[in-house]
N, C-alpha and C. Protein backbone atom coordinates (compact mmCIF):
# COMPACT_ATOMS: atom_id res chain seq x y z
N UNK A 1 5.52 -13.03 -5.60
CA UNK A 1 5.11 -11.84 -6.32
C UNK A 1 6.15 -11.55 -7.40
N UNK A 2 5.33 -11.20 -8.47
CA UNK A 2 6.93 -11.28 -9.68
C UNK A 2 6.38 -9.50 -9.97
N UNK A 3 7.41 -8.92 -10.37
CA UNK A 3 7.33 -7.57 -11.67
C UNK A 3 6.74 -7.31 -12.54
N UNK A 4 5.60 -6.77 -12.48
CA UNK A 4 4.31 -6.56 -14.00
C UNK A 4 5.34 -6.06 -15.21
N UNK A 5 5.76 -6.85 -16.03
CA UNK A 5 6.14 -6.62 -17.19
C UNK A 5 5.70 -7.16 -17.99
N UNK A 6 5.55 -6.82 -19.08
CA UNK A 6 5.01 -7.35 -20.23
C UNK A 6 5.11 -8.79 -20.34
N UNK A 7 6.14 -8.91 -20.55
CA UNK A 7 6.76 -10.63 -20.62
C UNK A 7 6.10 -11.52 -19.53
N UNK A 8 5.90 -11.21 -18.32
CA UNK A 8 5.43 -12.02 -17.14
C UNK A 8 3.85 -11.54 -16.84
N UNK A 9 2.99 -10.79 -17.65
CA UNK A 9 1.89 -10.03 -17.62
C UNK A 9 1.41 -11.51 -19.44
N UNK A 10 2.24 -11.88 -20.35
CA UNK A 10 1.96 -12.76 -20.99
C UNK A 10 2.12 -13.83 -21.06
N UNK A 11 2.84 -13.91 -19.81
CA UNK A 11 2.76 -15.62 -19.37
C UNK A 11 2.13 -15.95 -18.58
N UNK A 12 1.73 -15.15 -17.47
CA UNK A 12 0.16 -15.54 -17.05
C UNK A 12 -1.17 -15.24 -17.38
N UNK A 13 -1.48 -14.72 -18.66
CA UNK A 13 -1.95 -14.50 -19.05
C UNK A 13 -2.32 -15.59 -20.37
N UNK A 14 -1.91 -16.90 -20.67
CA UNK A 14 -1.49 -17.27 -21.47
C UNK A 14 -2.79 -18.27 -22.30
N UNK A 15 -3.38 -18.53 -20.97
CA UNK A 15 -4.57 -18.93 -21.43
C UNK A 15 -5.63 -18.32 -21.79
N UNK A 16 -5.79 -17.18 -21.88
CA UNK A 16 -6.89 -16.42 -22.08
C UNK A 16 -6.44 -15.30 -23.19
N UNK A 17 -7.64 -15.94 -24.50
CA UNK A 17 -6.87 -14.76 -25.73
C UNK A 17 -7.15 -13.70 -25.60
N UNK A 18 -8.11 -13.24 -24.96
CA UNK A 18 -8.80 -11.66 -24.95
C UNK A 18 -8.02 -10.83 -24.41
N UNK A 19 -7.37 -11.22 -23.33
CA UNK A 19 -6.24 -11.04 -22.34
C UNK A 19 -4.79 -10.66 -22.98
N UNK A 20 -4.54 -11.92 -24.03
CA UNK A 20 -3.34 -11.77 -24.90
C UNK A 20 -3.48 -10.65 -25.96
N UNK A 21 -4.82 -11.17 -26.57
CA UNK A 21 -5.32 -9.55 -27.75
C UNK A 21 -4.74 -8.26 -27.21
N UNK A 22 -5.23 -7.80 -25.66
CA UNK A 22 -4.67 -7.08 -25.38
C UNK A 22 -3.32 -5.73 -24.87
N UNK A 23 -2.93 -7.54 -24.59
CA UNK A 23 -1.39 -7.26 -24.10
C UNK A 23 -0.62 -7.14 -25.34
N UNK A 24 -0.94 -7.37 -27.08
CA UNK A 24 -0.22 -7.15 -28.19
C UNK A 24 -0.60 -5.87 -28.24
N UNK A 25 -1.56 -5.54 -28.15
CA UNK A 25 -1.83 -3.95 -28.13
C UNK A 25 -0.84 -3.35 -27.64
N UNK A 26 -0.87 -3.38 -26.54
CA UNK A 26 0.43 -2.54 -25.72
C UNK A 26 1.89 -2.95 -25.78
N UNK A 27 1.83 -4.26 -26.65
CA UNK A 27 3.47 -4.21 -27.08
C UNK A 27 3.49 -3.35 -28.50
N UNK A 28 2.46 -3.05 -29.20
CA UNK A 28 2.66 -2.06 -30.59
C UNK A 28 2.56 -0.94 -29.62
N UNK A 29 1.97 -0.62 -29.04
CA UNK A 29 1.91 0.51 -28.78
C UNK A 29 3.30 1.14 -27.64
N UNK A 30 3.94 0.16 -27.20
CA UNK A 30 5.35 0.40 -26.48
C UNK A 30 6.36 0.11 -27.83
N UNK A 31 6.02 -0.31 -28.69
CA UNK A 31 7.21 -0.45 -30.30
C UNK A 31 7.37 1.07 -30.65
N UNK A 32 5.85 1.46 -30.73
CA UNK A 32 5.82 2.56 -31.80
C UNK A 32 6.04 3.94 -31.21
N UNK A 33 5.57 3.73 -29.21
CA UNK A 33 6.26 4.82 -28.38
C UNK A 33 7.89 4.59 -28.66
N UNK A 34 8.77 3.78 -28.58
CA UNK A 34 9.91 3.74 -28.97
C UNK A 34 10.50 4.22 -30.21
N UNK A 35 9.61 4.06 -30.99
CA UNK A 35 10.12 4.44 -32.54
C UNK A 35 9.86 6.43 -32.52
N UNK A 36 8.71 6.87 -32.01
CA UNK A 36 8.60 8.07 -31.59
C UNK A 36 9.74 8.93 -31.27
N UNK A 37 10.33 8.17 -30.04
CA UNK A 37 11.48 8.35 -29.05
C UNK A 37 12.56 8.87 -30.22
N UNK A 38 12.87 7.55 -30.76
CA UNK A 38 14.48 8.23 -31.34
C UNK A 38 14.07 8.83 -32.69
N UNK A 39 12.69 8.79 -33.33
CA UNK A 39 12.85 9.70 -34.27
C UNK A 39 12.88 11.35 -33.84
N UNK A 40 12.08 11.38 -32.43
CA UNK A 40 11.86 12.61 -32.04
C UNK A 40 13.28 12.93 -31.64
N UNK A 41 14.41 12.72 -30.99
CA UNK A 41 15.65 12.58 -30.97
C UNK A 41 16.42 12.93 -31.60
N UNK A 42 16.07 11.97 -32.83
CA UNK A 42 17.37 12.65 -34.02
C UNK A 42 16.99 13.66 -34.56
N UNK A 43 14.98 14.27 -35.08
CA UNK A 43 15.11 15.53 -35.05
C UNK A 43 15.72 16.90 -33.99
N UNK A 44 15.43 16.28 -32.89
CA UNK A 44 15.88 17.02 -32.05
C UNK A 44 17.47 17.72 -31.81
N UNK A 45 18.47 16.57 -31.81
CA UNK A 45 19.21 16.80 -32.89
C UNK A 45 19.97 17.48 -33.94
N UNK A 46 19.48 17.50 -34.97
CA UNK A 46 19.51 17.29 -36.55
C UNK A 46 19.23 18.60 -36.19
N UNK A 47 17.91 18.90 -35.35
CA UNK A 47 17.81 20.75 -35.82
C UNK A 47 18.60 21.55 -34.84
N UNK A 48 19.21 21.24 -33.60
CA UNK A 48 19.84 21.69 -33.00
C UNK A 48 21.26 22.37 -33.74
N UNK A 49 22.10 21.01 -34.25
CA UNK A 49 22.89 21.40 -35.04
C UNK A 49 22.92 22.33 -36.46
N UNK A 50 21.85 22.38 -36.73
CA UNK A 50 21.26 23.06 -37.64
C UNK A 50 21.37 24.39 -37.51
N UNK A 51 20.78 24.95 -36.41
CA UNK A 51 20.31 25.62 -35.20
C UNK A 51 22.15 26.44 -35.13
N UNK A 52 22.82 25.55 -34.77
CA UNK A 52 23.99 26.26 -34.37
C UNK A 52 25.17 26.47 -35.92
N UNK A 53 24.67 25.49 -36.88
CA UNK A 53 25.27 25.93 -38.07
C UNK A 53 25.30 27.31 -38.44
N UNK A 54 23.88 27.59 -38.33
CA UNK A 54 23.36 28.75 -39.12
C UNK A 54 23.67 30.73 -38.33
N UNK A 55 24.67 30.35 -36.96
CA UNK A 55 25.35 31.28 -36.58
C UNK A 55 24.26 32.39 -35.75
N UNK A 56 23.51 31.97 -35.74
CA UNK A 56 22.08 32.69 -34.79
C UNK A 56 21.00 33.23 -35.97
N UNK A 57 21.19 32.36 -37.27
CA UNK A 57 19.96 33.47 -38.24
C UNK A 57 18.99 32.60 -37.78
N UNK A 58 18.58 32.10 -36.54
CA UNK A 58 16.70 31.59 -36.77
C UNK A 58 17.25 30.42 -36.13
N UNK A 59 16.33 29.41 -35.86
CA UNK A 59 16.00 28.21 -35.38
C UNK A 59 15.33 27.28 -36.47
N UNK A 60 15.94 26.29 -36.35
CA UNK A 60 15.97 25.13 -37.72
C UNK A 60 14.21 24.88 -37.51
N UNK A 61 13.93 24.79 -38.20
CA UNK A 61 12.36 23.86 -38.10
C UNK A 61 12.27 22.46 -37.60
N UNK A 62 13.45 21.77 -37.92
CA UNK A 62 13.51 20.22 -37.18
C UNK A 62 13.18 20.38 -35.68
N UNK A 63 13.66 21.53 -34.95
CA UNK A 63 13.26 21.63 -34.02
C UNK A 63 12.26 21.55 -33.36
N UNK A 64 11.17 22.58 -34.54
CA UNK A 64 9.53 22.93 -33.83
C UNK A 64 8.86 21.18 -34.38
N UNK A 65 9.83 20.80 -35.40
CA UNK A 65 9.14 19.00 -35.92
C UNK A 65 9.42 18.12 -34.39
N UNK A 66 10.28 18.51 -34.04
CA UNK A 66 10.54 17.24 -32.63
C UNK A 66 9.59 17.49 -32.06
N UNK A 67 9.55 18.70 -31.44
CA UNK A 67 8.42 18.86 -30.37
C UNK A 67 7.02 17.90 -29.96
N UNK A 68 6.54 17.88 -31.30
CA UNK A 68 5.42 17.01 -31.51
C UNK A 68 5.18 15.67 -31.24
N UNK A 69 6.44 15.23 -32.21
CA UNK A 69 7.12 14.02 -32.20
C UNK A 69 7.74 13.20 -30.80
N UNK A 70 7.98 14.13 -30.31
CA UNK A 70 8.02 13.82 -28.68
C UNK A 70 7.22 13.56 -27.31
N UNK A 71 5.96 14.66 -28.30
CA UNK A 71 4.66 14.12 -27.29
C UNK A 71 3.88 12.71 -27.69
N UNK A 72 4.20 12.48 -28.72
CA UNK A 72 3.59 11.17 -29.15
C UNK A 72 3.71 9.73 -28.20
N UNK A 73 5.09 9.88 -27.60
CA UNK A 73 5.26 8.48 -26.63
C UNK A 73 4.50 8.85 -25.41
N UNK A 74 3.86 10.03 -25.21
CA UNK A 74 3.27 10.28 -23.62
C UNK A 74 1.94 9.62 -23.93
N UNK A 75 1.50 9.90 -25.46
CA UNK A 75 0.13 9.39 -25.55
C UNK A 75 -0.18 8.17 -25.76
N UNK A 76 0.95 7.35 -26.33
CA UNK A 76 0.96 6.00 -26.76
C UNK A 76 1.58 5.44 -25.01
N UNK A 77 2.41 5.88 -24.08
CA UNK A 77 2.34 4.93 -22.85
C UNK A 77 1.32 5.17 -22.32
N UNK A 78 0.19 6.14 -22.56
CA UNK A 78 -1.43 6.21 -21.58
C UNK A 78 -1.90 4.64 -21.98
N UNK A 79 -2.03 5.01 -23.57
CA UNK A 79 -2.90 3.76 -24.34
C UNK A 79 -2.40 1.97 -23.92
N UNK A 80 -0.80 2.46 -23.96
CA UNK A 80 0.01 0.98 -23.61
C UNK A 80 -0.60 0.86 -21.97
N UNK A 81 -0.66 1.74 -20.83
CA UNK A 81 -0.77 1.29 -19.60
C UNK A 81 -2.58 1.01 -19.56
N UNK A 82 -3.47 1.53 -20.22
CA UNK A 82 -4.75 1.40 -20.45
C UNK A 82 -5.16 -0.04 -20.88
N UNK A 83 -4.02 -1.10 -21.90
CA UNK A 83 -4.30 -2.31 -22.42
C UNK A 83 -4.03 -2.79 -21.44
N UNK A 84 -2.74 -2.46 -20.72
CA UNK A 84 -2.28 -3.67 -20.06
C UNK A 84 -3.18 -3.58 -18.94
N UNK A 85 -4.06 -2.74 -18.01
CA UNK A 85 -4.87 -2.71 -17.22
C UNK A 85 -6.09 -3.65 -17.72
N UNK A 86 -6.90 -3.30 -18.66
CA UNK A 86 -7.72 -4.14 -19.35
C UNK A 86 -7.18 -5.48 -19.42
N UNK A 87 -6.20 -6.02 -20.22
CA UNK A 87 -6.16 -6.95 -19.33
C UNK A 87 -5.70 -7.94 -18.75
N UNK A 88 -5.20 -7.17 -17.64
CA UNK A 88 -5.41 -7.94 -16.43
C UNK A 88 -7.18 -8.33 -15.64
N UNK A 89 -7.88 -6.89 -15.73
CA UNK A 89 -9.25 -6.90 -15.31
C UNK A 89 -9.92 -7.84 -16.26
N UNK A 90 -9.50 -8.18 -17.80
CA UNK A 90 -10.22 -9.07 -18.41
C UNK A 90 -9.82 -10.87 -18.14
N UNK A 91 -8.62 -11.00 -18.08
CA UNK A 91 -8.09 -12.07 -17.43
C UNK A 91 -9.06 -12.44 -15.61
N UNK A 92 -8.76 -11.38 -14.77
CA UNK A 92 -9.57 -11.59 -13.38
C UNK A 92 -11.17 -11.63 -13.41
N UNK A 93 -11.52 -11.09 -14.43
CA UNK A 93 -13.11 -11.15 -14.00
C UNK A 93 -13.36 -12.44 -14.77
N UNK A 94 -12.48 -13.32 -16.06
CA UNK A 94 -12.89 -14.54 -16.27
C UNK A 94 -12.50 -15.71 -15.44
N UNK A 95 -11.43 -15.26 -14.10
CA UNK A 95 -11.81 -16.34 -13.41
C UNK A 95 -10.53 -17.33 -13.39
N UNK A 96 -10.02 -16.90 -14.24
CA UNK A 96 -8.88 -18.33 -14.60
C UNK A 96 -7.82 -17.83 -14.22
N UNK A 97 -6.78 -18.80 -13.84
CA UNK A 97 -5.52 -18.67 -12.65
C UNK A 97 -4.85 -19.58 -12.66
């Protein structure tokens, strides 16, 4: 039994493109949850310090910008764990092993 990771989810997977189509899906879509991550970060951040520059007049807006920016990787690992389910189920129902 090996660790469902990507890497070992595309090597047995290797013969079957529909299978592979898929599993690139969910490596863009685990790239671009990552890219989410630290942009939401450095706003997070960026307005914090902002935030404490400004001696208590208000709360930076970078702030209310992260927020968003942060929910974005929750929605992109649904979509990434949704490919990689597909397929596997598209790989098993064709049979090949």
């Amino acid at each position: 039994m090996q660790n469902l990771t990507a890497r070992n989810l595309a090597l047995a997977t290797a013969d079957n493109a529909g299978a592979q189509e898929l599993l690139s899906q969910a490596r863009r879509y685990q790239r671009s949850s990552t890219i989410a991550y630290v942009a939401g970060a450095g706003l997070l951040i960026y307005g914090a310090l902002q935030s404490l520059q400004n001696n208590g007049n208000g709360i930076s807006p970078a702030l209310y910008v992260a927020i968003p920016v942060l929910i974005v990787p929750l929605v992109l690992q649904g979509k990434q764990a949704s490919a990689q389910r597909q397929a596997i189920a598209l790989y098993n129902s064709t049979g090949q092993r």
